[in-house]
C-alpha atoms as a PDB file:
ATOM      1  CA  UNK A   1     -54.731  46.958  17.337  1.00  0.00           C
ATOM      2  CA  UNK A   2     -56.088  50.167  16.746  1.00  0.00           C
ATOM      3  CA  UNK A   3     -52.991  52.909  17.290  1.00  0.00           C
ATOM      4  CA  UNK A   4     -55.436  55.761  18.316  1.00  0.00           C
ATOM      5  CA  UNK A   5     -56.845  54.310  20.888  1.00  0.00           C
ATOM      6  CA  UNK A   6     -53.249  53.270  21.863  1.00  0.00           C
ATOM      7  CA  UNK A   7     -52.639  56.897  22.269  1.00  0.00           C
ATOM      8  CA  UNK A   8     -55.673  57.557  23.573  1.00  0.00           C
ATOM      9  CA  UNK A   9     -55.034  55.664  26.967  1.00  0.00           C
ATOM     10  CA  UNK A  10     -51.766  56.865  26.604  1.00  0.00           C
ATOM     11  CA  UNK A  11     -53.241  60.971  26.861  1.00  0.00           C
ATOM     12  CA  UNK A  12     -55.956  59.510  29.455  1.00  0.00           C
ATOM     13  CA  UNK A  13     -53.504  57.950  32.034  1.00  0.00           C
ATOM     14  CA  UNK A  14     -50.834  61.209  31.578  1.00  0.00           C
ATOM     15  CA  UNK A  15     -53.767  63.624  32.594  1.00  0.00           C
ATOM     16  CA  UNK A  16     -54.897  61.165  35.011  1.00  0.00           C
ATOM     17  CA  UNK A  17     -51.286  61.252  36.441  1.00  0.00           C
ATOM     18  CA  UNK A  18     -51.439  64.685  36.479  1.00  0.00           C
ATOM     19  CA  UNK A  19     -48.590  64.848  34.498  1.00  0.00           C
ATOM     20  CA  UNK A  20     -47.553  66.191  30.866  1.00  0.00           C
ATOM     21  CA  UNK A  21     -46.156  64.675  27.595  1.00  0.00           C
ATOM     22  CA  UNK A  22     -42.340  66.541  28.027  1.00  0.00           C
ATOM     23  CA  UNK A  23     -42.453  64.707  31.453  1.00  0.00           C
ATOM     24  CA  UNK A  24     -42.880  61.091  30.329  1.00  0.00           C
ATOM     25  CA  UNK A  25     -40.723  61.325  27.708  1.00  0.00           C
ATOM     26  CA  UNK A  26     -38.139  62.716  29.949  1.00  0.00           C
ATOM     27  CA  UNK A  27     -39.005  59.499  31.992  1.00  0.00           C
ATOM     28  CA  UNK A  28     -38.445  57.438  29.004  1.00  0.00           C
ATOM     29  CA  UNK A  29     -35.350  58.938  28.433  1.00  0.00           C
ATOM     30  CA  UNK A  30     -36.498  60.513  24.772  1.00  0.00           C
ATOM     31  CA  UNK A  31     -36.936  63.951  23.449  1.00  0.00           C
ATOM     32  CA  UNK A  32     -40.472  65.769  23.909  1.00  0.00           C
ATOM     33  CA  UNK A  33     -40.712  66.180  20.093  1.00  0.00           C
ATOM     34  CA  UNK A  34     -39.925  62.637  19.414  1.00  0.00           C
ATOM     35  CA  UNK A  35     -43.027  61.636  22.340  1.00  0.00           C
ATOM     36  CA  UNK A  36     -45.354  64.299  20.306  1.00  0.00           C
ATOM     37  CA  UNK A  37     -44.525  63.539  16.987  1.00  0.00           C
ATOM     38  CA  UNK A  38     -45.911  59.787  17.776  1.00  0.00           C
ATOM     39  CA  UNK A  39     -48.840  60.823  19.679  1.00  0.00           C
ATOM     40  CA  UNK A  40     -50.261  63.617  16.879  1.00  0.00           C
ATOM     41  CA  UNK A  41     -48.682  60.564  14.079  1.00  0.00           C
ATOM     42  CA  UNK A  42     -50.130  57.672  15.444  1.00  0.00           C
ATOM     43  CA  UNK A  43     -46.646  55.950  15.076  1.00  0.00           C
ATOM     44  CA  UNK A  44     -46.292  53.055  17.925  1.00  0.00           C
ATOM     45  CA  UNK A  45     -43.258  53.064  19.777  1.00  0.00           C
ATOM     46  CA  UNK A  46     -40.635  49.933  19.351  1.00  0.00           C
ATOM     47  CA  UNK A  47     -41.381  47.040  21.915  1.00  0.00           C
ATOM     48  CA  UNK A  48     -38.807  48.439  24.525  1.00  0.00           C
ATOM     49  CA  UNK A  49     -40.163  51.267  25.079  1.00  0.00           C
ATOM     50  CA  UNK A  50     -43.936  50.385  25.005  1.00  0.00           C
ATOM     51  CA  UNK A  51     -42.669  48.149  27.712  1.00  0.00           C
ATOM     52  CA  UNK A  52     -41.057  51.392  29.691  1.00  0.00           C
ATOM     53  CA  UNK A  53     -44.334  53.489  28.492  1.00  0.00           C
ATOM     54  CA  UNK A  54     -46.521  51.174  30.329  1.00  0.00           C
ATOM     55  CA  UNK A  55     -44.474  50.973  33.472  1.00  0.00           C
ATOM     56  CA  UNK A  56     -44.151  54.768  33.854  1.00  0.00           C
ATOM     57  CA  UNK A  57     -47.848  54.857  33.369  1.00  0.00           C
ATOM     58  CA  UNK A  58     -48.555  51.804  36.089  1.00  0.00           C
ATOM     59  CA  UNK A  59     -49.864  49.671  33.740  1.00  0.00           C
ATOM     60  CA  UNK A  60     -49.592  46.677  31.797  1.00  0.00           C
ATOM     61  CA  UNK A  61     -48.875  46.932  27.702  1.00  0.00           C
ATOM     62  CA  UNK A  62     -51.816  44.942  27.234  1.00  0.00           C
ATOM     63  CA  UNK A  63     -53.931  47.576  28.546  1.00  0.00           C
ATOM     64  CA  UNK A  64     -52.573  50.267  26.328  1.00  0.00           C
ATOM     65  CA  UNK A  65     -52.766  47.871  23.026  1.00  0.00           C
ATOM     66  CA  UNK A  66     -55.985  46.671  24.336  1.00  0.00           C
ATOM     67  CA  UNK A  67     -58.137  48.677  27.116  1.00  0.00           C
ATOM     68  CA  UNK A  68     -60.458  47.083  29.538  1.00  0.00           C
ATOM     69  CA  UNK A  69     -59.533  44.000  31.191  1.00  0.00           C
ATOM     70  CA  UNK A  70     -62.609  42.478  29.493  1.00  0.00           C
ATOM     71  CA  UNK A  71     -60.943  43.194  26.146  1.00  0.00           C
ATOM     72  CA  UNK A  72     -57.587  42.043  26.893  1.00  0.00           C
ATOM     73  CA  UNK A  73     -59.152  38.282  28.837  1.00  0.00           C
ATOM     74  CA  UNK A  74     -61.109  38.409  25.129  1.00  0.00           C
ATOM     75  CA  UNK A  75     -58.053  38.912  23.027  1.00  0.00           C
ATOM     76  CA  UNK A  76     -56.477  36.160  24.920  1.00  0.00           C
ATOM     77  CA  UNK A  77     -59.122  33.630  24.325  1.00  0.00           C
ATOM     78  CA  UNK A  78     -59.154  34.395  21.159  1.00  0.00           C
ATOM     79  CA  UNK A  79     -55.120  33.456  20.748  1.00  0.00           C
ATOM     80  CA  UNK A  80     -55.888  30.846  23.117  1.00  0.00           C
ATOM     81  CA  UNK A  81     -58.563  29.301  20.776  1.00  0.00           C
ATOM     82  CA  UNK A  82     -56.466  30.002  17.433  1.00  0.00           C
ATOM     83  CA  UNK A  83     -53.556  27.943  19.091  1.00  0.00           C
ATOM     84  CA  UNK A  84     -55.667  24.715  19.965  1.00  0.00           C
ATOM     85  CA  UNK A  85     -57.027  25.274  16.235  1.00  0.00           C
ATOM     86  CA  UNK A  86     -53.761  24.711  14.806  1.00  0.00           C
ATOM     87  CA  UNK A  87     -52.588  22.452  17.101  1.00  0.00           C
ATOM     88  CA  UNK A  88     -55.201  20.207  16.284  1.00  0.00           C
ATOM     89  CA  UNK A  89     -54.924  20.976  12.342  1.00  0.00           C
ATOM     90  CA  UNK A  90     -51.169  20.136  12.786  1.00  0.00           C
ATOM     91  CA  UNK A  91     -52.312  17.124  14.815  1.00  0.00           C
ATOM     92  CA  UNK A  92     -54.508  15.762  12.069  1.00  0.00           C
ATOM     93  CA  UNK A  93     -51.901  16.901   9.228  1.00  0.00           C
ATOM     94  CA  UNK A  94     -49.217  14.389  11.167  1.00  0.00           C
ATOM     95  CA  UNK A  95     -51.577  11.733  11.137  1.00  0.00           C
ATOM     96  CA  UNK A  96     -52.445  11.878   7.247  1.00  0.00           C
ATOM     97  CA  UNK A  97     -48.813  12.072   6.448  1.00  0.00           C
ATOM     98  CA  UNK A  98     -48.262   8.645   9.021  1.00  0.00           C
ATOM     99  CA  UNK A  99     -51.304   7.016   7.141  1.00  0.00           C
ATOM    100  CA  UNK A 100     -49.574   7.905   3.746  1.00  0.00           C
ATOM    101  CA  UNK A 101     -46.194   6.780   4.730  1.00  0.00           C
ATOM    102  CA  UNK A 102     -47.553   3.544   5.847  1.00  0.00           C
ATOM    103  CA  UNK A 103     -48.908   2.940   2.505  1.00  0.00           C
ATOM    104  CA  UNK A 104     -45.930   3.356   0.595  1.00  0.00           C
END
């Protein structure tokens, strides 16, 4: 995940809202500085609060960790793909170790 672009859709949807930075953190229920300092810091928030982040800002966390819709279907496939990978490798592993056992 790249953190700056985290922020950046972060800055993009608050000035699309027509809003400001004091506001959503008052929304969040944290102090302006604290929103600021991880804006200008790059610092990501804990889960909880990307969670309320998102839903002040009417969307999902995936879009703010990943963008587009194409991006986030992408990074899913991608999981997706890696899961029936090591399925399969632990599939295969289970096997071997049946084949071995057998022989003893």
């Amino acid at each position: 995940m790249n953190i700056a672009s985290f922020w950046e859709r972060v800055k993009y949807l608050i000035r699309t809202h027509k809003t400001t930075q004091p506001k959503i953190a008052e929304l969040l229920g944290i102090p302006p500085g604290t929103f600021r300092n991880w804006i200008y810091h790059n610092r990501i928030p804990d889960v909880e609060t990307a969670c309320d982040l998102a839903v002040v800002l009417g969307v999902s966390v995936d879009f703010l960790v990943y963008g587009n819709e194409r991006d986030i279907v992408e990074a899913h496939n991608t999981r997706l793909l890696e899961r029936k990978t090591t399925a399969a490798s632990i599939s295969r592993l289970a096997k071997m170790i049946e084949r071995k056992s057998r022989q003893i």
